[in-house]
Each structure stands twice: as C-alpha cells, then as structure tokens.
C-alpha atoms as a PDB file:
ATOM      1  CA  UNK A   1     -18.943   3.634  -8.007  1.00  0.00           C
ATOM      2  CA  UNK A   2     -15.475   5.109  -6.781  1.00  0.00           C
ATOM      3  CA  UNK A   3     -13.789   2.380  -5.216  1.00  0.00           C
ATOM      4  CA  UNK A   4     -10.513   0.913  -4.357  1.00  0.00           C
ATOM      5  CA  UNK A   5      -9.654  -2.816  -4.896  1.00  0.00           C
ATOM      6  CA  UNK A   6      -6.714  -5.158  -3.060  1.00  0.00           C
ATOM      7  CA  UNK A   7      -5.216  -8.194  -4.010  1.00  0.00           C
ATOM      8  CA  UNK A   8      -2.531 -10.320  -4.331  1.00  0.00           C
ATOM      9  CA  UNK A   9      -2.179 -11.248  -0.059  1.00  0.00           C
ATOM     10  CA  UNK A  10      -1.822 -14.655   0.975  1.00  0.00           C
ATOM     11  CA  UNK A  11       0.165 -17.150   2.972  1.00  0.00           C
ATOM     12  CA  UNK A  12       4.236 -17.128   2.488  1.00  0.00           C
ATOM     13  CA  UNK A  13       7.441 -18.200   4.107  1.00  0.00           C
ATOM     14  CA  UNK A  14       9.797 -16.080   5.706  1.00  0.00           C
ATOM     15  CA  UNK A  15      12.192 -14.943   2.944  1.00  0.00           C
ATOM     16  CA  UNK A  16       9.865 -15.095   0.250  1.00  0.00           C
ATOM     17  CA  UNK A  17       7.962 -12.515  -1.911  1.00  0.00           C
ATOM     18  CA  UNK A  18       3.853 -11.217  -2.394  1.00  0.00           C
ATOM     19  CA  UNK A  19       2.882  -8.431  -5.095  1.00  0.00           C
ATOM     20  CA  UNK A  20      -0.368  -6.671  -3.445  1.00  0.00           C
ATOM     21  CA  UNK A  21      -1.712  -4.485  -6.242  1.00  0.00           C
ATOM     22  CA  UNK A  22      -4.750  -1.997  -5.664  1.00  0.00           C
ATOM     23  CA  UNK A  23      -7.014  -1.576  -8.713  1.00  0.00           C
ATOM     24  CA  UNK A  24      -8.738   1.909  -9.288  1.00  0.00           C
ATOM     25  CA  UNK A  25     -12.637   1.556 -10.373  1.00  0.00           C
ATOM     26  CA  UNK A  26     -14.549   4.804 -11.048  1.00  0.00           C
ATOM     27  CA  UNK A  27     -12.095   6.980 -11.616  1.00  0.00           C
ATOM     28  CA  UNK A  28      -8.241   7.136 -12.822  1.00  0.00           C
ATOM     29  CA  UNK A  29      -5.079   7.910 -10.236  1.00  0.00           C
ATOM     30  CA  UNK A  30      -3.926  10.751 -11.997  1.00  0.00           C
ATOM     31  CA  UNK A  31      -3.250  13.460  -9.905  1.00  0.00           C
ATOM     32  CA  UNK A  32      -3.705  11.262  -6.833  1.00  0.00           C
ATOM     33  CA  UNK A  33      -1.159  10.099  -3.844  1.00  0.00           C
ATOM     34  CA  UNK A  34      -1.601   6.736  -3.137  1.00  0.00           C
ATOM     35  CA  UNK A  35      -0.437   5.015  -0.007  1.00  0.00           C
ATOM     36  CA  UNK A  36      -0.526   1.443   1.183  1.00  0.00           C
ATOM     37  CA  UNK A  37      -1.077   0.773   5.290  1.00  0.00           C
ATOM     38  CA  UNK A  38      -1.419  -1.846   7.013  1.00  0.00           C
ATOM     39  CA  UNK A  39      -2.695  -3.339  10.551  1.00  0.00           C
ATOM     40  CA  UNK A  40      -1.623  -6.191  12.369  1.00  0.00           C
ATOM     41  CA  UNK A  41      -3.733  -8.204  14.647  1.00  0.00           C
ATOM     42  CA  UNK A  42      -4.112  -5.921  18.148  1.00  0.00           C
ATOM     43  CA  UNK A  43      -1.646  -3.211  16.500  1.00  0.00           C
ATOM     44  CA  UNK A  44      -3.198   0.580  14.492  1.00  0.00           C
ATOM     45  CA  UNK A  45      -3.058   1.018  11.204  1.00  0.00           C
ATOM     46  CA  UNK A  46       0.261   2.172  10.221  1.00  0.00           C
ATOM     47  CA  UNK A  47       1.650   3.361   6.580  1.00  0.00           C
ATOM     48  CA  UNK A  48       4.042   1.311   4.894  1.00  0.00           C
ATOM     49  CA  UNK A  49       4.677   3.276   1.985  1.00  0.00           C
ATOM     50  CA  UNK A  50       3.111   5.877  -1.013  1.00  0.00           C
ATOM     51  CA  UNK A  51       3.340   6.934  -4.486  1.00  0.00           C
ATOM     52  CA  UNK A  52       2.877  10.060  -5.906  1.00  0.00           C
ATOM     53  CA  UNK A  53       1.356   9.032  -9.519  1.00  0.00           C
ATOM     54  CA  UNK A  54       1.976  12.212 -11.160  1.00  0.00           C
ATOM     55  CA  UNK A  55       5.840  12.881 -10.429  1.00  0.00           C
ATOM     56  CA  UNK A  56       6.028   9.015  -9.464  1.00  0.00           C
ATOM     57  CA  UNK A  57       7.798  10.826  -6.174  1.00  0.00           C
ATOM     58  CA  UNK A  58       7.705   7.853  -3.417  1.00  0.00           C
ATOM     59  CA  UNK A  59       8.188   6.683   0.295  1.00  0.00           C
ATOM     60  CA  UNK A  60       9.057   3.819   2.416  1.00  0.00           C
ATOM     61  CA  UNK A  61       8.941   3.526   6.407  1.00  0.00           C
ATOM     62  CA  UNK A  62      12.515   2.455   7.626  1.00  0.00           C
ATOM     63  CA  UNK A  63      11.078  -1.213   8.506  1.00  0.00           C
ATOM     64  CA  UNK A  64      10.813  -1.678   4.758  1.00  0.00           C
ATOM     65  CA  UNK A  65      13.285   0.141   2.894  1.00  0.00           C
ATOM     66  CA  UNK A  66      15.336  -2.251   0.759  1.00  0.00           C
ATOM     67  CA  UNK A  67      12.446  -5.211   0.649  1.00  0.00           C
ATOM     68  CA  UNK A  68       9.233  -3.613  -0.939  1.00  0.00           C
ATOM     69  CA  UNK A  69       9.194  -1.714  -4.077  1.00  0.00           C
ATOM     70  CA  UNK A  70       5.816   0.295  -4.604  1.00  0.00           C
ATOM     71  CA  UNK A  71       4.957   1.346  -8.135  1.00  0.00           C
ATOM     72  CA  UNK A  72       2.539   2.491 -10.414  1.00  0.00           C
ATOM     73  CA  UNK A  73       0.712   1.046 -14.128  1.00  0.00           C
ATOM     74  CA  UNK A  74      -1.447   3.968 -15.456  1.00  0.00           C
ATOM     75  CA  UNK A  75      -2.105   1.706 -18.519  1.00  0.00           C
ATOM     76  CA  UNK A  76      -4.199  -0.420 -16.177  1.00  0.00           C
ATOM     77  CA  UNK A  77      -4.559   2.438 -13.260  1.00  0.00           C
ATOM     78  CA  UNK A  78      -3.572   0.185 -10.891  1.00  0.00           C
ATOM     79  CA  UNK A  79      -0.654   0.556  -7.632  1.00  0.00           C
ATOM     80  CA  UNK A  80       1.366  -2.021  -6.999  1.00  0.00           C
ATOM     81  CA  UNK A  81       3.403  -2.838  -3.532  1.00  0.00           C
ATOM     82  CA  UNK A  82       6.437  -5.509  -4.154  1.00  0.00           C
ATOM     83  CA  UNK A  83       7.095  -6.994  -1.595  1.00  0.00           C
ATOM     84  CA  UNK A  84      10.699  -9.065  -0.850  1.00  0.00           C
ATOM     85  CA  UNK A  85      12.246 -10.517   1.954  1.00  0.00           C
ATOM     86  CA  UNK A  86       9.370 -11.083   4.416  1.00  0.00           C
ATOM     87  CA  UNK A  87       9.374 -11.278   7.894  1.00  0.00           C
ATOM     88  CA  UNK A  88       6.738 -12.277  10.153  1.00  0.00           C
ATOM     89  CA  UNK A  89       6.389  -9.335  11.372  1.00  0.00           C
ATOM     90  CA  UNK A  90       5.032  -8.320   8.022  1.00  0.00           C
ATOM     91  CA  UNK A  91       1.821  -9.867   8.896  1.00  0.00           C
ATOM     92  CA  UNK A  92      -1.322  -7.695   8.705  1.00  0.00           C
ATOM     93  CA  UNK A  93      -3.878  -6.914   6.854  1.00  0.00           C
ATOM     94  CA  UNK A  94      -2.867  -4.208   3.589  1.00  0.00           C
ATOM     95  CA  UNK A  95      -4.826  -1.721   2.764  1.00  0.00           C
ATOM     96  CA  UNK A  96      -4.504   0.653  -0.040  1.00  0.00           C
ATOM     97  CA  UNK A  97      -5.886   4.360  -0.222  1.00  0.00           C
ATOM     98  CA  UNK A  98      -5.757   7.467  -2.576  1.00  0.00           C
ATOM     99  CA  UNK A  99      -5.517  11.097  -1.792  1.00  0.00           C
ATOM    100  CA  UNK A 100      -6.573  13.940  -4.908  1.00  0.00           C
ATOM    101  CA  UNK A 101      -3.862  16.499  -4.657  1.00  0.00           C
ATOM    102  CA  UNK A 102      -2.637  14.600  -1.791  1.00  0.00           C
ATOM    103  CA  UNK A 103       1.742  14.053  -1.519  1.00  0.00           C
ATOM    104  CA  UNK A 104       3.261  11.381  -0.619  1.00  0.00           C
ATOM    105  CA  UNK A 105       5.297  11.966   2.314  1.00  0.00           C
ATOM    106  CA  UNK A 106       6.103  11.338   5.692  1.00  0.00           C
ATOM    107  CA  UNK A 107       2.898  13.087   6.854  1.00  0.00           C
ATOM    108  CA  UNK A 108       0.648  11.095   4.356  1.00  0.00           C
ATOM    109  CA  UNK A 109       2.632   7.788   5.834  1.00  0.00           C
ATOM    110  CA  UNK A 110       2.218   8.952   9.165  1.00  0.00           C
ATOM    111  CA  UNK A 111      -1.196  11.002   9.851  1.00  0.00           C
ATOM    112  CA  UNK A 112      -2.959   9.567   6.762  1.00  0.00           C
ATOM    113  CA  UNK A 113      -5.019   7.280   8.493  1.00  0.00           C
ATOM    114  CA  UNK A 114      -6.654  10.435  10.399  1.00  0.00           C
ATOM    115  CA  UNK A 115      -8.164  12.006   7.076  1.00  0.00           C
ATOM    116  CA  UNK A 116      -7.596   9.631   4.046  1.00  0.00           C
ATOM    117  CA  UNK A 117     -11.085   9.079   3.359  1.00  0.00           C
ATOM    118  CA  UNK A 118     -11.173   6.355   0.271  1.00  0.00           C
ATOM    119  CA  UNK A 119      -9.841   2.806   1.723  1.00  0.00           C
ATOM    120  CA  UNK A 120      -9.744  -0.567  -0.047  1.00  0.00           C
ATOM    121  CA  UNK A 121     -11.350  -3.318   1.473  1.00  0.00           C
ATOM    122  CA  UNK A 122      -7.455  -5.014   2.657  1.00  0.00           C
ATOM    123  CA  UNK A 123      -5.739  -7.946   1.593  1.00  0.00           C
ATOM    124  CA  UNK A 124      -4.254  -9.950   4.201  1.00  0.00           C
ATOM    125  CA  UNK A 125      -0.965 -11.292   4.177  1.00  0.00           C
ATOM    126  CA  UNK A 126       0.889 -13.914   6.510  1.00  0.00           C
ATOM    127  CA  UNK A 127       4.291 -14.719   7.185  1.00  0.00           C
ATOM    128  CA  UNK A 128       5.135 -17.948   8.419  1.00  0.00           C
ATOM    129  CA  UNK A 129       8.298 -18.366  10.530  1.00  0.00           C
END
C-alpha cells in the first residue's frame, strides 16, 4: 500500500526544537517533490516548506526561514522537517505529501493543497507560550 507516514509532533516550549519526519511505504521518493503543510485549529492548510529529492532543490515560506531545516535520507526514504526556534504560532497539525515529477516551489507551497493527492495522516505539534 502507497502511503505516507508522520511523526515526531508533540508538546514543546517556546524556543525549543521538534524533528517531524515523514516515512515513505510502498514506494521510494526518488523523483518525487515532497512538501510539508500544515493547519492550525480554524485556519487552511498552508505549506511550510518542500524538497525536491532528486536535485535536493528546496523552499521555505518567509514565517520559517532561518528556524526549520527540511531534508532528505534516501537510505531510509524518509523527509525530514527540523524544526528550531518555535513559536506558538507554530501550532497545527503537519502534514507531509509527495508529488511524482512534481517541483518544489512557490506554486507547490502555495496551490499544492488544490491537487497534491497523497497526504500523510499529520502529526500535531504544540507550542506552549
């Protein structure tokens, strides 16, 4: 079965760190984009950042740039999102997703939650104040 797998999301302090990783099962993520996104409570899903795995090209949304760090294993096909310096307002529910062909960009950040079609089940994360 083709399927994505979160983890790593719990409950942290402002200031502190998470690593969410998303696990491939079924197939490998060569040749795919993959992006995380993520949805606070009352909010849409929005993209926080991708990965090309091929060229390893990537892309942050300005509210994280300088705090998380996404990344890629192919030895264990998994995507990871590090994640520094946490705000509350980093509080949602992560989800991962994968794109064949796709590229990471500002239109797979932006418009990917309109066509990406294989999601992870989300791992959710809290920042306390």
């Amino acid at each position: 079965e083709v399927q994505l797998v979160e983890s790593g999301g719990g409950l942290v302090q402002a200031g502190g760190s998470l690593r969410l990783s998303c696990a491939a099962s079924g197939f490998t993520f060569d040749g795919y984009a993959i992006g995380w996104f993520r949805q606070a409570p009352g909010k849409e899903r929005e993209g926080v950042s991708c990965i090309s795995v091929s060229d390893r090209i990537t892309k942050y949304v300005d509210s994280v740039k300088g705090r998380f760090t996404i990344s890629t294993d192919a030895a264990k096909n998994r995507v990871y999102l590090q994640m520094n310096r946490l705000k509350p307002e980093d509080t949602a529910t992560y989800y991962c997703a994968a794109d064949y062909l796709g590229l990471c960009g500002s239109y797979f950040l932006g418009q990917g939650t309109t066509y990406l079609q294989l999601w992870g089940q989300g791992t959710l994360v809290s920042v306390s104040s």
